[in-house]
PDB file of N, CA and C in Angstrom:
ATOM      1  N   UNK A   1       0.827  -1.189   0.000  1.00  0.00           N
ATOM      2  CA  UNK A   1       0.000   0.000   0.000  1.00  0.00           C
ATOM      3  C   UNK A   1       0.870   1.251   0.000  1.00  0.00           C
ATOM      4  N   UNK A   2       0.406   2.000  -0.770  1.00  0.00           N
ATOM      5  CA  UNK A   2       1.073   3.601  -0.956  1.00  0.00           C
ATOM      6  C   UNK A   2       1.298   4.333   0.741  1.00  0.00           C
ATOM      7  N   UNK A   3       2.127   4.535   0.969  1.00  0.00           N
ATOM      8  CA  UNK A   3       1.927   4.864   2.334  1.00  0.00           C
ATOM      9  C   UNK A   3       1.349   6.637   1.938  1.00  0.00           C
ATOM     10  N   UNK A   4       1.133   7.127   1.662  1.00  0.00           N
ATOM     11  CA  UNK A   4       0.752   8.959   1.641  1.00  0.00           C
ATOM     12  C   UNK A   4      -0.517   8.544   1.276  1.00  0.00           C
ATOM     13  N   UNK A   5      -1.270   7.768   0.680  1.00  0.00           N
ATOM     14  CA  UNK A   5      -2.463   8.035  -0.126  1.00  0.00           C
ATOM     15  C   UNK A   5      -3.225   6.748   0.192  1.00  0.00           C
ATOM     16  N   UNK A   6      -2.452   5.329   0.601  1.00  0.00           N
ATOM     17  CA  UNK A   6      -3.800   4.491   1.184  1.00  0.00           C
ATOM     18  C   UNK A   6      -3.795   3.471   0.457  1.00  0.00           C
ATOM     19  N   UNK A   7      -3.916   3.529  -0.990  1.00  0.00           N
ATOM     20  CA  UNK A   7      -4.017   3.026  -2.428  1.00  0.00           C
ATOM     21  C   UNK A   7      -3.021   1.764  -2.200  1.00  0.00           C
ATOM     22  N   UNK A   8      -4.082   0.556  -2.664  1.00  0.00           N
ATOM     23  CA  UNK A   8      -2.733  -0.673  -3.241  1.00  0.00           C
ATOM     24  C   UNK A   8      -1.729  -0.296  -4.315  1.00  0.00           C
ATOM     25  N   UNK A   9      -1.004  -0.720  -4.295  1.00  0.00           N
ATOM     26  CA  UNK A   9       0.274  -0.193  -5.827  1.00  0.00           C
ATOM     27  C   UNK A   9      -0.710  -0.371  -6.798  1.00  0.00           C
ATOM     28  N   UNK A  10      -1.615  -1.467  -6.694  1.00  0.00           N
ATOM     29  CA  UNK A  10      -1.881  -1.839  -8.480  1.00  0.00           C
ATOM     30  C   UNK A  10      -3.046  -0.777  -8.486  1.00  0.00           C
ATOM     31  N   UNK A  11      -3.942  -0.279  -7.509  1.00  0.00           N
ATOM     32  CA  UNK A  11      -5.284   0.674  -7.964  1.00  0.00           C
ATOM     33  C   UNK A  11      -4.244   1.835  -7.968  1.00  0.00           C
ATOM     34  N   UNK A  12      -3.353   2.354  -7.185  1.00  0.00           N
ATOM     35  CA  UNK A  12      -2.820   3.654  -7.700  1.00  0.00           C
ATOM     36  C   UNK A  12      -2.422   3.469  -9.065  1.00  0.00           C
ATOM     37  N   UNK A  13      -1.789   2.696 -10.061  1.00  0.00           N
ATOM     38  CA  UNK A  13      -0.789   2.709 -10.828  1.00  0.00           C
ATOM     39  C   UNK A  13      -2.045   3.030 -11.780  1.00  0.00           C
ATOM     40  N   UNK A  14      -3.483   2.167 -11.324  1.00  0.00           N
ATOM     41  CA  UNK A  14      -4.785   2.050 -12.505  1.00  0.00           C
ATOM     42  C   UNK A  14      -5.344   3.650 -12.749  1.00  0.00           C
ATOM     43  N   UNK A  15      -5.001   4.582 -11.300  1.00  0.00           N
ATOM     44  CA  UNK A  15      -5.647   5.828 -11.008  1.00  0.00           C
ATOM     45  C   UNK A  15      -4.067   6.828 -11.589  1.00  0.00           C
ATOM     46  N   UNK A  16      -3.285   6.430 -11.862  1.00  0.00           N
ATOM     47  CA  UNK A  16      -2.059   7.074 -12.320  1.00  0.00           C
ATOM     48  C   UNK A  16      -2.229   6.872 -14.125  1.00  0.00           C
ATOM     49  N   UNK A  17      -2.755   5.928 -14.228  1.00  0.00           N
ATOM     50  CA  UNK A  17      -3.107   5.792 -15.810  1.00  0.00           C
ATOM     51  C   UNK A  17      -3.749   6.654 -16.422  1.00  0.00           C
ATOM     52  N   UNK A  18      -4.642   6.707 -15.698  1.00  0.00           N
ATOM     53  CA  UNK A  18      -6.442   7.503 -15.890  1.00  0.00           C
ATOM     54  C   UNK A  18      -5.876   8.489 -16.125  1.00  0.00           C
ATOM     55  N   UNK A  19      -5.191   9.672 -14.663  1.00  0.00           N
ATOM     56  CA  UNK A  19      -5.180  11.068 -14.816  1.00  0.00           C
ATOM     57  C   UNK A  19      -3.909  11.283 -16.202  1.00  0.00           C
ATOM     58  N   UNK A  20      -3.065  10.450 -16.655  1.00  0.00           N
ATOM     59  CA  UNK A  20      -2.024  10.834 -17.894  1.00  0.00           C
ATOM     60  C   UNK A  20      -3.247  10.687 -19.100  1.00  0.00           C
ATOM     61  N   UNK A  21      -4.101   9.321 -19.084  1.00  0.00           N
ATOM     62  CA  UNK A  21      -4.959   9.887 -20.137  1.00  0.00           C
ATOM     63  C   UNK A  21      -5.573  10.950 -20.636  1.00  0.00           C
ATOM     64  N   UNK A  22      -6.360  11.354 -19.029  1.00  0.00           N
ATOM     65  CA  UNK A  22      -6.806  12.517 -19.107  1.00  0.00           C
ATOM     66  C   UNK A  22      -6.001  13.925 -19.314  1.00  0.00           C
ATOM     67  N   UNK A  23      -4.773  13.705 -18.999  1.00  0.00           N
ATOM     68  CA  UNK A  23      -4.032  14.788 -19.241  1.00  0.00           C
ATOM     69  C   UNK A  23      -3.373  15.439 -20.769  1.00  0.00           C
ATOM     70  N   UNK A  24      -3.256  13.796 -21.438  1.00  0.00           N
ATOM     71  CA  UNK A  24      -3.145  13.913 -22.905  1.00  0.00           C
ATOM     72  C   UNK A  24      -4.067  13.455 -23.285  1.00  0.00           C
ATOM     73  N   UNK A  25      -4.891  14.615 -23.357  1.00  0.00           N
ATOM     74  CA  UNK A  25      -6.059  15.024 -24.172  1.00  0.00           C
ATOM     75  C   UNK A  25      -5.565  15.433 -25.428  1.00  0.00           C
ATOM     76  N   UNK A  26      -6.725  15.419 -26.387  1.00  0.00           N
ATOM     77  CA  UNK A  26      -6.561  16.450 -27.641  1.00  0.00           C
ATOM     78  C   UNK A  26      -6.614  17.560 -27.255  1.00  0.00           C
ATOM     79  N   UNK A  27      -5.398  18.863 -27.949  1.00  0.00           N
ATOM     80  CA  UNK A  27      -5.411  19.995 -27.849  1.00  0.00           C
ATOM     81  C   UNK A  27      -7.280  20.969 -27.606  1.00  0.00           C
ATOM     82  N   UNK A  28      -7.121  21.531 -26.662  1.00  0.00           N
ATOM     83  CA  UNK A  28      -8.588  22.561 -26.745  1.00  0.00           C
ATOM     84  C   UNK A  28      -9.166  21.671 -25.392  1.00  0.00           C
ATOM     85  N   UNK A  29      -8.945  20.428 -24.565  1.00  0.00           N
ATOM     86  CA  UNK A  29      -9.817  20.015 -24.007  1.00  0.00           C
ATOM     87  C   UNK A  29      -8.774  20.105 -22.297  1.00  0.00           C
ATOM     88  N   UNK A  30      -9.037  20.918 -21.710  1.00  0.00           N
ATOM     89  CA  UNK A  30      -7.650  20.272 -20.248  1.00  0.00           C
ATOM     90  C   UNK A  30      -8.752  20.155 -19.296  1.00  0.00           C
ATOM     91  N   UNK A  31      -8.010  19.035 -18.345  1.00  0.00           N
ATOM     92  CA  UNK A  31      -8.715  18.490 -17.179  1.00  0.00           C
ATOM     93  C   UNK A  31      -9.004  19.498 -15.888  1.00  0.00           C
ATOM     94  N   UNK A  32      -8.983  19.903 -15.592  1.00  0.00           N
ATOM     95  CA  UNK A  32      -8.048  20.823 -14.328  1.00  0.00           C
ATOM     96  C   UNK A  32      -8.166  19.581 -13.233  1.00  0.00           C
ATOM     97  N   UNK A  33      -9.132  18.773 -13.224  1.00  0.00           N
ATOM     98  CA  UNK A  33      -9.413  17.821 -11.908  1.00  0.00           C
ATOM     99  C   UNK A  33      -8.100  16.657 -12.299  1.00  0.00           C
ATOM    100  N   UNK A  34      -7.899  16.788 -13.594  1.00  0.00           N
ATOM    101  CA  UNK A  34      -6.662  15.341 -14.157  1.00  0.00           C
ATOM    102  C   UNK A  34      -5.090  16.379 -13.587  1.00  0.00           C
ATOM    103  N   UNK A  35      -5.075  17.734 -14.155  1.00  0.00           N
ATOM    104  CA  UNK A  35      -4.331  18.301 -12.919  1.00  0.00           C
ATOM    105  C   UNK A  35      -3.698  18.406 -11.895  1.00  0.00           C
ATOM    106  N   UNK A  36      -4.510  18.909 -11.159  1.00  0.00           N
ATOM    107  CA  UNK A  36      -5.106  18.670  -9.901  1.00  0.00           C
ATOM    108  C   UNK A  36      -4.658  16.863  -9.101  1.00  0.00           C
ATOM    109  N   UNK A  37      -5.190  16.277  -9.712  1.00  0.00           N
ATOM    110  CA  UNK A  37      -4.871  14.692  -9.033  1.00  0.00           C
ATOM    111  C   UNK A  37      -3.520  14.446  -9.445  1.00  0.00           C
ATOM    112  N   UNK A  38      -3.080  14.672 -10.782  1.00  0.00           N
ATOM    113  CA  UNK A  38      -1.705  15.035 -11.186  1.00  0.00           C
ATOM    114  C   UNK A  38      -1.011  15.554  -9.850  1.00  0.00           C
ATOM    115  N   UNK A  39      -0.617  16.729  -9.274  1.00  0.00           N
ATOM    116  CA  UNK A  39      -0.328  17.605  -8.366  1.00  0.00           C
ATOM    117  C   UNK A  39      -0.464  16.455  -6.980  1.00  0.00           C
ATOM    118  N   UNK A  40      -1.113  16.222  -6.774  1.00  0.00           N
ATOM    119  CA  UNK A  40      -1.736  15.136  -5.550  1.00  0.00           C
ATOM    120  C   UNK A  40      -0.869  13.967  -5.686  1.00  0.00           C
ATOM    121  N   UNK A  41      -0.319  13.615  -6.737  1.00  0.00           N
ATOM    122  CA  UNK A  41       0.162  12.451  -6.930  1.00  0.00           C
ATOM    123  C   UNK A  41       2.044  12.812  -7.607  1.00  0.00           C
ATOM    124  N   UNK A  42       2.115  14.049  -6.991  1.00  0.00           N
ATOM    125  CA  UNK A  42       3.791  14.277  -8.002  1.00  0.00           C
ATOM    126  C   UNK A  42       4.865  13.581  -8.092  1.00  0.00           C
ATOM    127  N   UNK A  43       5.002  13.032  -7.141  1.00  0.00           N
ATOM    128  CA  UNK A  43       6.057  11.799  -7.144  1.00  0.00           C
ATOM    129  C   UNK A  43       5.922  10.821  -7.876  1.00  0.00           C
ATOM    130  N   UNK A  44       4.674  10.182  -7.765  1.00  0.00           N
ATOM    131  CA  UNK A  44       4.623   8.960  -8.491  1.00  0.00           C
ATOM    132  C   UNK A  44       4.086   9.024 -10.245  1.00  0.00           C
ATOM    133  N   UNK A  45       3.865  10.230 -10.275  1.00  0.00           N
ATOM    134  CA  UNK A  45       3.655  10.710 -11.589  1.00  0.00           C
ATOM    135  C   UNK A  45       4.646  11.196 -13.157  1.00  0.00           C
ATOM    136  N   UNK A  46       5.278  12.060 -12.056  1.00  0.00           N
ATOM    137  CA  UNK A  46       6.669  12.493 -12.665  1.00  0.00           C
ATOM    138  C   UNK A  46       7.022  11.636 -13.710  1.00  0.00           C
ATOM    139  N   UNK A  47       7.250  10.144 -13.818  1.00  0.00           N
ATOM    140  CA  UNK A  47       8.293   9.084 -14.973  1.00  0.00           C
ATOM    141  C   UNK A  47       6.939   8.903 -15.964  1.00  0.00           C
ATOM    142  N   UNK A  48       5.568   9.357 -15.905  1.00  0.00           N
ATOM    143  CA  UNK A  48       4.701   9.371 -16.840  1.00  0.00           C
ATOM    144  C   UNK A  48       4.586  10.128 -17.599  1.00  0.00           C
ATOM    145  N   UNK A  49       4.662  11.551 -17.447  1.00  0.00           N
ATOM    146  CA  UNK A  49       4.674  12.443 -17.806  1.00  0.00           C
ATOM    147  C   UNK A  49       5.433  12.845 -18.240  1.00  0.00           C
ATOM    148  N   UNK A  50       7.210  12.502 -18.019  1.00  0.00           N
ATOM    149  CA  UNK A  50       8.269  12.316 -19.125  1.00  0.00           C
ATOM    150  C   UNK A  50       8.035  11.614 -19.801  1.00  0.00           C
ATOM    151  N   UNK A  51       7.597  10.787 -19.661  1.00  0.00           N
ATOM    152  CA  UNK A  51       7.091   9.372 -21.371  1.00  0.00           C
ATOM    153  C   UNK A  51       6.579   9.770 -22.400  1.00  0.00           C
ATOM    154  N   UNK A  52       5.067  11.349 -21.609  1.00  0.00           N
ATOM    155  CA  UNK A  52       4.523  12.029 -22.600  1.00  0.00           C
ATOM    156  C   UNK A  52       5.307  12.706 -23.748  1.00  0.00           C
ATOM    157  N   UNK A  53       6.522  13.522 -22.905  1.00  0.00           N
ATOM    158  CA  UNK A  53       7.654  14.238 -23.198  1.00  0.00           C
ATOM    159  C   UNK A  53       8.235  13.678 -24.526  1.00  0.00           C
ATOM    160  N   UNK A  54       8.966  12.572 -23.584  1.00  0.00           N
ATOM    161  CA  UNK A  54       9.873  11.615 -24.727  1.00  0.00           C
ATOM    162  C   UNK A  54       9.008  11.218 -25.835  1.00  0.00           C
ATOM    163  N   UNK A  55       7.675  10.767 -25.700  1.00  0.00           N
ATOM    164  CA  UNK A  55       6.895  10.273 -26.952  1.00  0.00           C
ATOM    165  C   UNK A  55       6.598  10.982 -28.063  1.00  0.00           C
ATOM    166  N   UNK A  56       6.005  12.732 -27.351  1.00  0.00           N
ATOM    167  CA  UNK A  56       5.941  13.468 -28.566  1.00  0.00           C
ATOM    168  C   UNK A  56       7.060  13.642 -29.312  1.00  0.00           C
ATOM    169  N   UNK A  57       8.556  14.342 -28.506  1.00  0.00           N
ATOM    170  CA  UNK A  57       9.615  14.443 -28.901  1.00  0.00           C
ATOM    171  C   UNK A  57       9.605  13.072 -30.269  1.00  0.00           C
ATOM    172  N   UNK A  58       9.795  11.969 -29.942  1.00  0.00           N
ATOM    173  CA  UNK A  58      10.153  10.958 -30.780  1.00  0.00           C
ATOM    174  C   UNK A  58       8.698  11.301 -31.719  1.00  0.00           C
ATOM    175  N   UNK A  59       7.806  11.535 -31.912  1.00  0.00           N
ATOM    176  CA  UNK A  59       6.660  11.218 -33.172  1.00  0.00           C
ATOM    177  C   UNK A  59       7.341  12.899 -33.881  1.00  0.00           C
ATOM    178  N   UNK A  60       7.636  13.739 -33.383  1.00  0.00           N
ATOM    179  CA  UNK A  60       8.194  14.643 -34.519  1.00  0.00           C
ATOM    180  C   UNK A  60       9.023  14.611 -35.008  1.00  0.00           C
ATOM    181  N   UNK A  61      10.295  13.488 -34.455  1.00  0.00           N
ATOM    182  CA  UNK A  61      11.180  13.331 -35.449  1.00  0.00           C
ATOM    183  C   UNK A  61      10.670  12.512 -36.194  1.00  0.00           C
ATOM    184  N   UNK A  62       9.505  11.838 -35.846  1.00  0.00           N
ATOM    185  CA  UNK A  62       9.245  10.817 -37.012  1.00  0.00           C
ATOM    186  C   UNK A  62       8.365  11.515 -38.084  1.00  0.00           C
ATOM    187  N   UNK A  63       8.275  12.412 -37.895  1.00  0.00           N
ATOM    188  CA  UNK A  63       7.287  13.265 -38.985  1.00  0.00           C
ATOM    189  C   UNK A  63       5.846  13.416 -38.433  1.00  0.00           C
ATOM    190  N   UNK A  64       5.245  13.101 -37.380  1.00  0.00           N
ATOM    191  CA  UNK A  64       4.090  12.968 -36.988  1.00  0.00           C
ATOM    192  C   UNK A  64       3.718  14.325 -36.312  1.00  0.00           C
ATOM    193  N   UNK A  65       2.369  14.764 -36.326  1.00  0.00           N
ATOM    194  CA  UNK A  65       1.808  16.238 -35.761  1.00  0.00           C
ATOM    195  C   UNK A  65       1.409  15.595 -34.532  1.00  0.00           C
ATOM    196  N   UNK A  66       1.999  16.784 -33.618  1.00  0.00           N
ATOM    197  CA  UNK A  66       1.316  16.427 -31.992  1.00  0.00           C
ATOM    198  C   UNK A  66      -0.121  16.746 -32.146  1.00  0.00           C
ATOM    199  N   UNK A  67      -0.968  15.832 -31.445  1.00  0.00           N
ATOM    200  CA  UNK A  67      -2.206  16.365 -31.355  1.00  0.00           C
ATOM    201  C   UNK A  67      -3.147  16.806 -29.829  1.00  0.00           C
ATOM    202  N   UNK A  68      -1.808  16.306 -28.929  1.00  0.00           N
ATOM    203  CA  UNK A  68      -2.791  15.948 -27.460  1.00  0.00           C
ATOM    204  C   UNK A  68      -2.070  16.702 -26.610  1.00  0.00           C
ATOM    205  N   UNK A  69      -2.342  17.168 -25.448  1.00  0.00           N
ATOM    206  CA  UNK A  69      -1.627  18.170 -24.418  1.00  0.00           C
ATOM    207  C   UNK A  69      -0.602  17.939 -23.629  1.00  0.00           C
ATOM    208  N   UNK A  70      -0.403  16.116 -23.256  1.00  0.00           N
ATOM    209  CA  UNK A  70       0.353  15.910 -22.597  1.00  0.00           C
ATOM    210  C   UNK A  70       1.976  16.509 -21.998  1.00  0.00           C
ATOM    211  N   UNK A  71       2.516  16.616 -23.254  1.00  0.00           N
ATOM    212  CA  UNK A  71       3.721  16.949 -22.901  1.00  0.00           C
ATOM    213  C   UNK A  71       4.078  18.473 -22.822  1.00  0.00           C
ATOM    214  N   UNK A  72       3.033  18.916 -22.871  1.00  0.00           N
ATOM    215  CA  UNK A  72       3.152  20.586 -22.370  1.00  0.00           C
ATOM    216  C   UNK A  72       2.641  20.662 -20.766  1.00  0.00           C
ATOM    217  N   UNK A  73       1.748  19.647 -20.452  1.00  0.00           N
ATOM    218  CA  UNK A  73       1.618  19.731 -19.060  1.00  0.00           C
ATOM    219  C   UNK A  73       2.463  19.518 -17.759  1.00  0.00           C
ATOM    220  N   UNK A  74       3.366  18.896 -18.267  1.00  0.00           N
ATOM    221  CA  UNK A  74       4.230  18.572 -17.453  1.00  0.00           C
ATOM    222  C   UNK A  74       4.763  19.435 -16.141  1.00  0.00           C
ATOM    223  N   UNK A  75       4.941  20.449 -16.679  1.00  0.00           N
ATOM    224  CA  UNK A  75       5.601  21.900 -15.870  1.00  0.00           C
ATOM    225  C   UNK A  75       4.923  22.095 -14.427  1.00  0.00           C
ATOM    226  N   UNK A  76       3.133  21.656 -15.187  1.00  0.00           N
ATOM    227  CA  UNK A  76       2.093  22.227 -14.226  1.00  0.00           C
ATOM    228  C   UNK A  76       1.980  21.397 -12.844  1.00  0.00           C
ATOM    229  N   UNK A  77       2.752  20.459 -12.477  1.00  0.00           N
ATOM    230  CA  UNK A  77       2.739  19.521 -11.509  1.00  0.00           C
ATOM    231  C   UNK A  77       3.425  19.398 -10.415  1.00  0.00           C
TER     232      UNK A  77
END
């Protein structure tokens, strides 16, 4: 169990999924509550939210258009 928050590893990791989904959204749509739980959760969040990072990074060298918010959110956490 997460000791700060209560959570078994495996329902946090399921509730750590959720809020990166929600966070890479398509451009025009932001969570503030995916945020927000983001913020609540900064530690264990942080290596997701570089993934966002690293992923877009890698689809523009591959020629691909970002379409989702993720990796601009990062900062906000």
């Amino acid at each position: 169990m997460d000791s700060d928050t209560g959570l078994s590893e495996e329902t946090l990791n399921m509730e750590l999924d959720e809020i990166v989904l929600e966070i890479d959204a398509p451009f025009g749509e932001l969570s503030v509550a995916a945020i927000r739980a983001a913020q609540k959760h900064r530690d264990q969040i942080v290596s997701r939210l570089v993934q966002l990072i690293e992923r877009a990074v890698q689809d523009v060298k591959d020629g691909g258009k970002l379409e989702t918010n993720g990796h601009f959110l990062h900062c906000s956490c």
